[in-house]
PDB file of N, CA and C in Angstrom:
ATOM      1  N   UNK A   1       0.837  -1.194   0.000  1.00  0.00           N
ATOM      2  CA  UNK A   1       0.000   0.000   0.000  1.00  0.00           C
ATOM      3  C   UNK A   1       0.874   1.248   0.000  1.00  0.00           C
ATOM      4  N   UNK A   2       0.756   2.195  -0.830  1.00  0.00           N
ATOM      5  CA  UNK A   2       1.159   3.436  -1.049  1.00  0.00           C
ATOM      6  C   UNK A   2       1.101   4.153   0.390  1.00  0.00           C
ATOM      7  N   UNK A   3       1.844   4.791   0.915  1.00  0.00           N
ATOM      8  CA  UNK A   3       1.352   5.823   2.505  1.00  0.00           C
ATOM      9  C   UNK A   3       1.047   6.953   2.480  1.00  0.00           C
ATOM     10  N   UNK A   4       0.096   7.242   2.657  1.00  0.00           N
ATOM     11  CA  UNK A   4      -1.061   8.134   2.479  1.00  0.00           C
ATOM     12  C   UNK A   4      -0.548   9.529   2.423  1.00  0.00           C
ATOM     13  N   UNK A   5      -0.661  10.750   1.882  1.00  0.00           N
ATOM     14  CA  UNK A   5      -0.179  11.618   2.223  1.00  0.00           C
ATOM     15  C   UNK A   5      -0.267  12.231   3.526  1.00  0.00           C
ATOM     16  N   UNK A   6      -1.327  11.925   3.928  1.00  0.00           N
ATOM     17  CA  UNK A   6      -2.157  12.672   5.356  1.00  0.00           C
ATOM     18  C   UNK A   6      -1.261  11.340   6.353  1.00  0.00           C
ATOM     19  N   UNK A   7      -0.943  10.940   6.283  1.00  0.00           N
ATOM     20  CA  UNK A   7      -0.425   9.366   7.561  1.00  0.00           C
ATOM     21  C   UNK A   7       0.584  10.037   8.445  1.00  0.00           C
ATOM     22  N   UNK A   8       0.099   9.597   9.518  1.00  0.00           N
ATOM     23  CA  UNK A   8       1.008  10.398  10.858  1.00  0.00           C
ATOM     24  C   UNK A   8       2.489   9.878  10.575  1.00  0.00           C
ATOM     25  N   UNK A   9       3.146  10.326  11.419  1.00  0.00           N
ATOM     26  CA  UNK A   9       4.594   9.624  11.948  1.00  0.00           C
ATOM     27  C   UNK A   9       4.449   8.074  12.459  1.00  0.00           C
ATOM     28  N   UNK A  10       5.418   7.377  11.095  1.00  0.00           N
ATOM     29  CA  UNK A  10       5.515   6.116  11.440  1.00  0.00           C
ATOM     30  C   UNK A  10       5.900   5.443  12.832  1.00  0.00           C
ATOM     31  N   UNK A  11       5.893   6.338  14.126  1.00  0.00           N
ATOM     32  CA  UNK A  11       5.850   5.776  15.116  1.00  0.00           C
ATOM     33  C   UNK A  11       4.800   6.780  16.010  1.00  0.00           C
ATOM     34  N   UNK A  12       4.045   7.262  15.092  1.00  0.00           N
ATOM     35  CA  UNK A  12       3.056   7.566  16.486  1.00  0.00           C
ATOM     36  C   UNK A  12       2.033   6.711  16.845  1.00  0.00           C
ATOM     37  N   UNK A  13       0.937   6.981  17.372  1.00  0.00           N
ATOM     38  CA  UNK A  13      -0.071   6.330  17.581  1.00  0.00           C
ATOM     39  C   UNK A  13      -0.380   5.471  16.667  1.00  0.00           C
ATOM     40  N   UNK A  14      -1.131   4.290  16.998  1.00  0.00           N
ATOM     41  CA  UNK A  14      -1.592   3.485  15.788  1.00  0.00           C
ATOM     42  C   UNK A  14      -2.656   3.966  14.518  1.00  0.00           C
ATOM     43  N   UNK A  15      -4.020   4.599  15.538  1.00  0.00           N
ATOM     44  CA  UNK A  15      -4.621   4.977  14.849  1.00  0.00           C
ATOM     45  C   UNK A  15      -3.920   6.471  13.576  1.00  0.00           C
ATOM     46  N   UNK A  16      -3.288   6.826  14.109  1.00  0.00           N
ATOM     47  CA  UNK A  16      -2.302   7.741  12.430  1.00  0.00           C
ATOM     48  C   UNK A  16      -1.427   7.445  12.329  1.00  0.00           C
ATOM     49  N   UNK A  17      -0.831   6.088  11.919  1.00  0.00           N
ATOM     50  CA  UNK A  17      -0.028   5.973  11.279  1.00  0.00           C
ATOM     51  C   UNK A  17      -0.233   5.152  10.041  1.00  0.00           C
ATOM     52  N   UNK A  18       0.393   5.435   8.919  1.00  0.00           N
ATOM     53  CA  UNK A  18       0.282   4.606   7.770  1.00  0.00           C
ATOM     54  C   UNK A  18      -0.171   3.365   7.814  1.00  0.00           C
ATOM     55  N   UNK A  19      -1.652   2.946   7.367  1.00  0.00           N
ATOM     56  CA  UNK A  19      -2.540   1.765   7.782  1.00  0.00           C
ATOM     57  C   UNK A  19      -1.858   0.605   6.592  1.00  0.00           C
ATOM     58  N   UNK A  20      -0.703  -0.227   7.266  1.00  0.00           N
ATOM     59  CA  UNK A  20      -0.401  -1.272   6.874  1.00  0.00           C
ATOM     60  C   UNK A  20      -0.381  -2.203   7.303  1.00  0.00           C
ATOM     61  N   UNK A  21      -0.899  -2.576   8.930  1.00  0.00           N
ATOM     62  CA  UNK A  21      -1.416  -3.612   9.750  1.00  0.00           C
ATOM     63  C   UNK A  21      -2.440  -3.423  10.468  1.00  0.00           C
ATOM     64  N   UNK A  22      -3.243  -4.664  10.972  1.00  0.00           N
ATOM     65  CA  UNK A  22      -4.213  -3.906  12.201  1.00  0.00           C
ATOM     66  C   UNK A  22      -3.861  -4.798  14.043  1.00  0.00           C
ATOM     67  N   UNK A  23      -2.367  -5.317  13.662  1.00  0.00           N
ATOM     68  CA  UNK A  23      -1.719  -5.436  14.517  1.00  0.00           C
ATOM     69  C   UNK A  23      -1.071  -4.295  15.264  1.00  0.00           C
ATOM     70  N   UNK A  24      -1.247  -3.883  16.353  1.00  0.00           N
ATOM     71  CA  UNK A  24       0.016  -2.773  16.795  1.00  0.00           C
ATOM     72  C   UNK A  24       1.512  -3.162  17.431  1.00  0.00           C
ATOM     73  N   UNK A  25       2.296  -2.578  16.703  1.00  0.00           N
ATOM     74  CA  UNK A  25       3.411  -3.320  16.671  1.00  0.00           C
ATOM     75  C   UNK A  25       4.765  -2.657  17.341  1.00  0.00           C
ATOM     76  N   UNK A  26       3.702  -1.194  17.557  1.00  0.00           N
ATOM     77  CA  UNK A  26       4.238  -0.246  18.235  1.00  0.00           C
ATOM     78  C   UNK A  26       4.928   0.967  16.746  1.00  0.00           C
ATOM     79  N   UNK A  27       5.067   0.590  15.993  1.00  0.00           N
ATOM     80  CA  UNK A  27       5.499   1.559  14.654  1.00  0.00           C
ATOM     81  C   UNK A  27       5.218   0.387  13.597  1.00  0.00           C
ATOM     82  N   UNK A  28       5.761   1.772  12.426  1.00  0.00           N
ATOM     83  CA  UNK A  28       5.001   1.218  10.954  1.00  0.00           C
ATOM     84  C   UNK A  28       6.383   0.039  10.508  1.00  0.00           C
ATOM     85  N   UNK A  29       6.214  -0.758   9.818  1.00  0.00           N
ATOM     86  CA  UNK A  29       6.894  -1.529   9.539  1.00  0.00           C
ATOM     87  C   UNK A  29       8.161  -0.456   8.736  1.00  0.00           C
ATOM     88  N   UNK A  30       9.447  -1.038   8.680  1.00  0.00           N
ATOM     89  CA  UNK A  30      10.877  -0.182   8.572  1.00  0.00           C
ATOM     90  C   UNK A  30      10.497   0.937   8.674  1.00  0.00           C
ATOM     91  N   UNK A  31      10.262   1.309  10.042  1.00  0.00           N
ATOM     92  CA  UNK A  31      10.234   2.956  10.640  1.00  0.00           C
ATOM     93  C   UNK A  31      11.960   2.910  11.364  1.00  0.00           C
ATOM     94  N   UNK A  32      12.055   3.434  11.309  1.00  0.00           N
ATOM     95  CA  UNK A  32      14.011   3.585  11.432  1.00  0.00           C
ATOM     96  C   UNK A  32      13.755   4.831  12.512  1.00  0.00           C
ATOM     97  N   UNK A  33      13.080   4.229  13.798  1.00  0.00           N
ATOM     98  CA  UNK A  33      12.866   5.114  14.816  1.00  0.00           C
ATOM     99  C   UNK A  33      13.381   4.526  15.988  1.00  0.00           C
ATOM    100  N   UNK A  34      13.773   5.020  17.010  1.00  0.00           N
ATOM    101  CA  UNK A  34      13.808   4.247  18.484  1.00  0.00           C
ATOM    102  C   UNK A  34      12.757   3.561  19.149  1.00  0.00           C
ATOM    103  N   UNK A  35      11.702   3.742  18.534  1.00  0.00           N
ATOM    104  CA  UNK A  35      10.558   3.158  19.172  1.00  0.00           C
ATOM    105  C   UNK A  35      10.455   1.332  18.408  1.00  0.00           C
ATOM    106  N   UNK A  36      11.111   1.548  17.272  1.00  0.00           N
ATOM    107  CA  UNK A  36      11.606   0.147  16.509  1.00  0.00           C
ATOM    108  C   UNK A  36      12.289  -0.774  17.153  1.00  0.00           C
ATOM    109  N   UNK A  37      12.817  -0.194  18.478  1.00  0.00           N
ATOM    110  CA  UNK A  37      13.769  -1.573  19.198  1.00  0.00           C
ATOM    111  C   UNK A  37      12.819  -2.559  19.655  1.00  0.00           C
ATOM    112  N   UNK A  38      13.205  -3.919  19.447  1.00  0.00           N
ATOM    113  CA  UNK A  38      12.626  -4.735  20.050  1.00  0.00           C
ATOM    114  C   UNK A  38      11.925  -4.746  21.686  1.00  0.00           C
ATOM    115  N   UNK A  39      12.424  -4.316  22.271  1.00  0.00           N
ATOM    116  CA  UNK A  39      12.283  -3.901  23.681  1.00  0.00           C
ATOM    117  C   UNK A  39      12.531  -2.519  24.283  1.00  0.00           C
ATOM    118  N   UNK A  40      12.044  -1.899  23.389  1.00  0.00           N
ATOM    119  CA  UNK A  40      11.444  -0.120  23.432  1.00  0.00           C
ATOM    120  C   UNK A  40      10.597  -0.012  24.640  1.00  0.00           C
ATOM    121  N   UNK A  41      10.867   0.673  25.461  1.00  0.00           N
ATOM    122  CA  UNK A  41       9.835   1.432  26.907  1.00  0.00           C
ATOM    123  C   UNK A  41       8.873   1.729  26.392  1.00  0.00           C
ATOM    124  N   UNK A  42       8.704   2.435  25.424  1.00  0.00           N
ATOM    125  CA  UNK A  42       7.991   3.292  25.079  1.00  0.00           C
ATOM    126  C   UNK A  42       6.395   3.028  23.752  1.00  0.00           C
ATOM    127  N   UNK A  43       6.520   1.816  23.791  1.00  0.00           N
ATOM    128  CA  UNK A  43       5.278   1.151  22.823  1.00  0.00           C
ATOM    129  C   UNK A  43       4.010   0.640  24.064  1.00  0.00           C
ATOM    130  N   UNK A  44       3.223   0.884  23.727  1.00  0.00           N
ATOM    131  CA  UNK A  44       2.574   0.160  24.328  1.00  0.00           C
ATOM    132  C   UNK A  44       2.281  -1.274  25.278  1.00  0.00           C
ATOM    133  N   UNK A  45       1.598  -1.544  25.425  1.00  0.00           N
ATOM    134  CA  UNK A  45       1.297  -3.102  26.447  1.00  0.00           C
ATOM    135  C   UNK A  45       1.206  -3.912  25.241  1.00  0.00           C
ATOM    136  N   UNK A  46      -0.059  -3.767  24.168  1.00  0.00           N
ATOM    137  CA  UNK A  46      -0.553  -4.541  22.968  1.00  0.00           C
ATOM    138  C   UNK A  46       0.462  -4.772  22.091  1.00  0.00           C
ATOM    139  N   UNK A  47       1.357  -3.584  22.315  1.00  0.00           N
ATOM    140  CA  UNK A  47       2.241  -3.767  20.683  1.00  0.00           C
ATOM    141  C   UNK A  47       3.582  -4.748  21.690  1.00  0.00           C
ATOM    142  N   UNK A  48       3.856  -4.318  22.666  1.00  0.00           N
ATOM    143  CA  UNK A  48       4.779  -5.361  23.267  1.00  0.00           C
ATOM    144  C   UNK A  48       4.627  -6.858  23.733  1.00  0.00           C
ATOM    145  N   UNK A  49       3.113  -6.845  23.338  1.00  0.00           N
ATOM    146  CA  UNK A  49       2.963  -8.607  23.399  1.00  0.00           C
ATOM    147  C   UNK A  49       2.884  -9.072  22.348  1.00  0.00           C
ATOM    148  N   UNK A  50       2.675  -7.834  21.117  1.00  0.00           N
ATOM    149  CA  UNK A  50       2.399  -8.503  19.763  1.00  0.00           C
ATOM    150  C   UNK A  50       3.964  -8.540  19.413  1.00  0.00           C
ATOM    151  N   UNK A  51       4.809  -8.310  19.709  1.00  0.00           N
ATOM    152  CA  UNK A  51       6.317  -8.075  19.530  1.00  0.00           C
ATOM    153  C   UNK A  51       6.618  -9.221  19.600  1.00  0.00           C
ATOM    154  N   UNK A  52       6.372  -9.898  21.325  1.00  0.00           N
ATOM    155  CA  UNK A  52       6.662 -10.879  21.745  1.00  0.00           C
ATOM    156  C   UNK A  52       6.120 -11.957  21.328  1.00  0.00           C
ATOM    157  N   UNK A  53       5.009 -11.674  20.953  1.00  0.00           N
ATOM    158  CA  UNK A  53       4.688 -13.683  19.518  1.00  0.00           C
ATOM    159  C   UNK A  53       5.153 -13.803  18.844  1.00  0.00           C
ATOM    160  N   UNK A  54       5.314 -12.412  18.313  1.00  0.00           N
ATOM    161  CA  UNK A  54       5.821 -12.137  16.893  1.00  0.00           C
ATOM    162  C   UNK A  54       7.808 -13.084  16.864  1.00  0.00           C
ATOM    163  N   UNK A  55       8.327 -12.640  18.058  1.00  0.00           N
ATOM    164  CA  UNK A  55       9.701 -12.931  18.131  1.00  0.00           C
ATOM    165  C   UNK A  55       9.562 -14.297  18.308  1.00  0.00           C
ATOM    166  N   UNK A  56       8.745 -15.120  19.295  1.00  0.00           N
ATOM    167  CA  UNK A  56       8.762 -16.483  19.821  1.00  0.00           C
ATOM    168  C   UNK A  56       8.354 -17.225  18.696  1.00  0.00           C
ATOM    169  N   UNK A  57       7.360 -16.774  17.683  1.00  0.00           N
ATOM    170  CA  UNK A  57       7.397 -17.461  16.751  1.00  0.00           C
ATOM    171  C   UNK A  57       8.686 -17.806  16.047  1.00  0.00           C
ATOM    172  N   UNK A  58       9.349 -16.600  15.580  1.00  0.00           N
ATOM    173  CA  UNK A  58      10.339 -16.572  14.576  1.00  0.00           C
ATOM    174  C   UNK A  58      11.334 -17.745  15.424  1.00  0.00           C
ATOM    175  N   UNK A  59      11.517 -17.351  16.062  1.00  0.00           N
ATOM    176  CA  UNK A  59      12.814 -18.330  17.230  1.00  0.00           C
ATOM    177  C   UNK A  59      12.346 -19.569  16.750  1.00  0.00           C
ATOM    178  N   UNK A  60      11.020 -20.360  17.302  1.00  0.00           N
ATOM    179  CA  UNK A  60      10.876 -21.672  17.470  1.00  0.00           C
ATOM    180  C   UNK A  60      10.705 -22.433  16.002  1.00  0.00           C
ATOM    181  N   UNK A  61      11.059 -20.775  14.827  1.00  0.00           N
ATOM    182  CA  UNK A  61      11.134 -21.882  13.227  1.00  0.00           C
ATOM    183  C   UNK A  61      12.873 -21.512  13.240  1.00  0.00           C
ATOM    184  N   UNK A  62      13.696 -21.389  13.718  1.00  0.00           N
ATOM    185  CA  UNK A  62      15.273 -21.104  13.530  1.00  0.00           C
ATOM    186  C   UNK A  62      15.595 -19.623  13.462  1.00  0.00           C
ATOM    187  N   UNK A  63      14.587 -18.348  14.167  1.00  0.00           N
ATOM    188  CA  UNK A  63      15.087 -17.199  13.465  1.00  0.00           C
ATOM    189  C   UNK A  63      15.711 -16.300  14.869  1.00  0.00           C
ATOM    190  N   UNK A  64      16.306 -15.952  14.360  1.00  0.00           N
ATOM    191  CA  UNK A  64      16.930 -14.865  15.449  1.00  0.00           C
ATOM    192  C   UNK A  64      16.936 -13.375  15.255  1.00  0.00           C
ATOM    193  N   UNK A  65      15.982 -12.494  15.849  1.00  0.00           N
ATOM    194  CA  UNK A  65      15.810 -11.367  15.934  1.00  0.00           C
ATOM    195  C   UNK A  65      17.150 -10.139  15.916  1.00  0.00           C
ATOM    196  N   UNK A  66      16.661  -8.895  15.326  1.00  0.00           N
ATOM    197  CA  UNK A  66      18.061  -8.077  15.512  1.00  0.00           C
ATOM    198  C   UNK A  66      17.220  -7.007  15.877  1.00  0.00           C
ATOM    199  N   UNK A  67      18.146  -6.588  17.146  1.00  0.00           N
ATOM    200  CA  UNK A  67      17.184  -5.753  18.891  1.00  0.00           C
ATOM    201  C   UNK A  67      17.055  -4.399  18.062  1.00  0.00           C
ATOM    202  N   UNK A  68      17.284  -3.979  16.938  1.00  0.00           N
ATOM    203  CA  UNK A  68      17.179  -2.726  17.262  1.00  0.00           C
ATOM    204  C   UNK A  68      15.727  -2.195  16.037  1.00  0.00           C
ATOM    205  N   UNK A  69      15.369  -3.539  15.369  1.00  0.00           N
ATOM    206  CA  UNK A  69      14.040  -3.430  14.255  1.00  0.00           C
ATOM    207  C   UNK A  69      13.655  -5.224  14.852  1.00  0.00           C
ATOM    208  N   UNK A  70      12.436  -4.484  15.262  1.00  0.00           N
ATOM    209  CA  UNK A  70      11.133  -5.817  15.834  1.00  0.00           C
ATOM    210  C   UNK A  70      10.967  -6.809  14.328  1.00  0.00           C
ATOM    211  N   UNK A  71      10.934  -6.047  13.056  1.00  0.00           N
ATOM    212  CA  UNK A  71      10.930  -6.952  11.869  1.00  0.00           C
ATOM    213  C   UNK A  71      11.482  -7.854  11.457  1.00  0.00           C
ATOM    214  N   UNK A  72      13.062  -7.300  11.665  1.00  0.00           N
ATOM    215  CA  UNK A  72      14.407  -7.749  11.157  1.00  0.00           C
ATOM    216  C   UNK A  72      14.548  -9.425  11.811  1.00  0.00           C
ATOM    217  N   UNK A  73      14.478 -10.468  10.658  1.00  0.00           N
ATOM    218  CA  UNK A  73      15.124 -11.560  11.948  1.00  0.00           C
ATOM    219  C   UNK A  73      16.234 -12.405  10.536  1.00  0.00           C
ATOM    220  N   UNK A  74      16.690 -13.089  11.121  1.00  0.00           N
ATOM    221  CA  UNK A  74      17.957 -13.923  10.264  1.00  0.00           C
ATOM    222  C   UNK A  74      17.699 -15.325  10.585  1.00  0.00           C
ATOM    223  N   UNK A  75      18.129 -16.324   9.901  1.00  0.00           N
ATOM    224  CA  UNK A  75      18.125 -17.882   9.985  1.00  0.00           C
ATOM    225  C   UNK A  75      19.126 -17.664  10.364  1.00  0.00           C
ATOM    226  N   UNK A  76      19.468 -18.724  12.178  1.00  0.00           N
ATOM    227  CA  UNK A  76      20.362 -18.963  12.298  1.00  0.00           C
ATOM    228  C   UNK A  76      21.211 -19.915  12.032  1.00  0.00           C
ATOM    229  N   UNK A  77      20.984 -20.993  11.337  1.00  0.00           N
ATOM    230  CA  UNK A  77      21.348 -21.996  10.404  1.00  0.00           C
ATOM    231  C   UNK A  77      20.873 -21.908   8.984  1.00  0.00           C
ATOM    232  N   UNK A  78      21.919 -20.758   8.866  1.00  0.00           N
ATOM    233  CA  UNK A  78      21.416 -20.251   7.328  1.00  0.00           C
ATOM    234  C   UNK A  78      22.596 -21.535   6.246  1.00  0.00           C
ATOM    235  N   UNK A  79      21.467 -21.987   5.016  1.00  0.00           N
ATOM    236  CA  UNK A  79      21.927 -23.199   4.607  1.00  0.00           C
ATOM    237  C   UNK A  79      22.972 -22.634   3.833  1.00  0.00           C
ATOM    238  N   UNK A  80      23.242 -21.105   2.932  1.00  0.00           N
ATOM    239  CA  UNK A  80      23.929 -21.119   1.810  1.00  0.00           C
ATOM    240  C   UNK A  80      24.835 -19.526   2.386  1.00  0.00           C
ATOM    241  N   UNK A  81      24.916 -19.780   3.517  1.00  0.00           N
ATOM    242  CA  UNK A  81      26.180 -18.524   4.199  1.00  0.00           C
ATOM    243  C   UNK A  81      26.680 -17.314   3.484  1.00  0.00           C
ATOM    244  N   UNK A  82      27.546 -18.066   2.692  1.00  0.00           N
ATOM    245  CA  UNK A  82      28.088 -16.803   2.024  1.00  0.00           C
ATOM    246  C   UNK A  82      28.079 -16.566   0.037  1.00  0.00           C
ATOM    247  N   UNK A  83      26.171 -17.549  -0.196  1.00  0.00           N
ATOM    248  CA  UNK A  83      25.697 -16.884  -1.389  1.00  0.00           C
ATOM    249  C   UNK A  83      24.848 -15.973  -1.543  1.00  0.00           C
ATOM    250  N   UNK A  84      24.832 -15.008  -2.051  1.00  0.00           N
ATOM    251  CA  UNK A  84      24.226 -13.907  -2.271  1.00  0.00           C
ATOM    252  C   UNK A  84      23.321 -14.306  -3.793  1.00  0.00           C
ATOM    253  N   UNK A  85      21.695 -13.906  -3.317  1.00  0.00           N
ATOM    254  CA  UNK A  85      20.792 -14.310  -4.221  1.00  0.00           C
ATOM    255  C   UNK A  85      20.197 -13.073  -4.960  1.00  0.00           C
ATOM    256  N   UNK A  86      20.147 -13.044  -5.716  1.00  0.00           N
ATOM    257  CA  UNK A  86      19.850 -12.164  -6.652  1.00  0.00           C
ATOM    258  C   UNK A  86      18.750 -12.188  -7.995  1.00  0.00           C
ATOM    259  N   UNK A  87      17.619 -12.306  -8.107  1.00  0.00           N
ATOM    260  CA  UNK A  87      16.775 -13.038  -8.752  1.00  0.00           C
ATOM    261  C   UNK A  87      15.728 -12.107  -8.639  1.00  0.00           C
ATOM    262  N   UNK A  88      14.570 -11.945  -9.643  1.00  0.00           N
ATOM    263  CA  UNK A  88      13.421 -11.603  -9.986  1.00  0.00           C
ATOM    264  C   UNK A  88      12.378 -12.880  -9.465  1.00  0.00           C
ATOM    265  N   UNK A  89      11.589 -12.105  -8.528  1.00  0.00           N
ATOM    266  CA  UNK A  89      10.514 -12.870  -7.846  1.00  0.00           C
ATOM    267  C   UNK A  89       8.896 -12.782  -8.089  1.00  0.00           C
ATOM    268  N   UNK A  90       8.263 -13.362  -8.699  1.00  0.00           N
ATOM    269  CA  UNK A  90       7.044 -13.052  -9.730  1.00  0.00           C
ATOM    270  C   UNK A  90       5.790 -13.782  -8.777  1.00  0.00           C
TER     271      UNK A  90
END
């Protein structure tokens, strides 16, 4: 979805910010804010439990989170290390 011209600051409140979930997650997905750390003071109760499924999921399929974007996670038994993929995805 395009972000609206009128859309609050990707880390303010849920209700104005660029409607790309109706999860609160505490900010808009790659908001490159402090409120993006995984364990930010400053998000809510809702968005810090939705954080926290969100992470326990990723973990219990092999993923490991990076603290400073709630999005960001990596395979930690990544199968092909040091190939770099490069491809058109349709």
């Amino acid at each position: 979805m395009p972000t609206p011209a009128d859309a609050g600051p990707c880390d303010g409140p849920l209700g104005i910010r660029p409607p790309e979930s109706s999860l609160d997650l505490g900010t808009s997905f790659d908001c490159f804010s402090e409120k993006s750390a995984l364990r930010h003071p400053g998000v809510t109760a809702e968005a810090r439990r939705n954080r926290d499924i969100l992470a326990a999921a990723m973990a219990a399929e092999g993923f490991r989170g990076y603290g400073k974007e709630w999005w960001h996670f990596t395979l930690v038994k990544e199968p092909f290390p040091k190939t770099s993929f490069d491809f058109a995805i349709e």
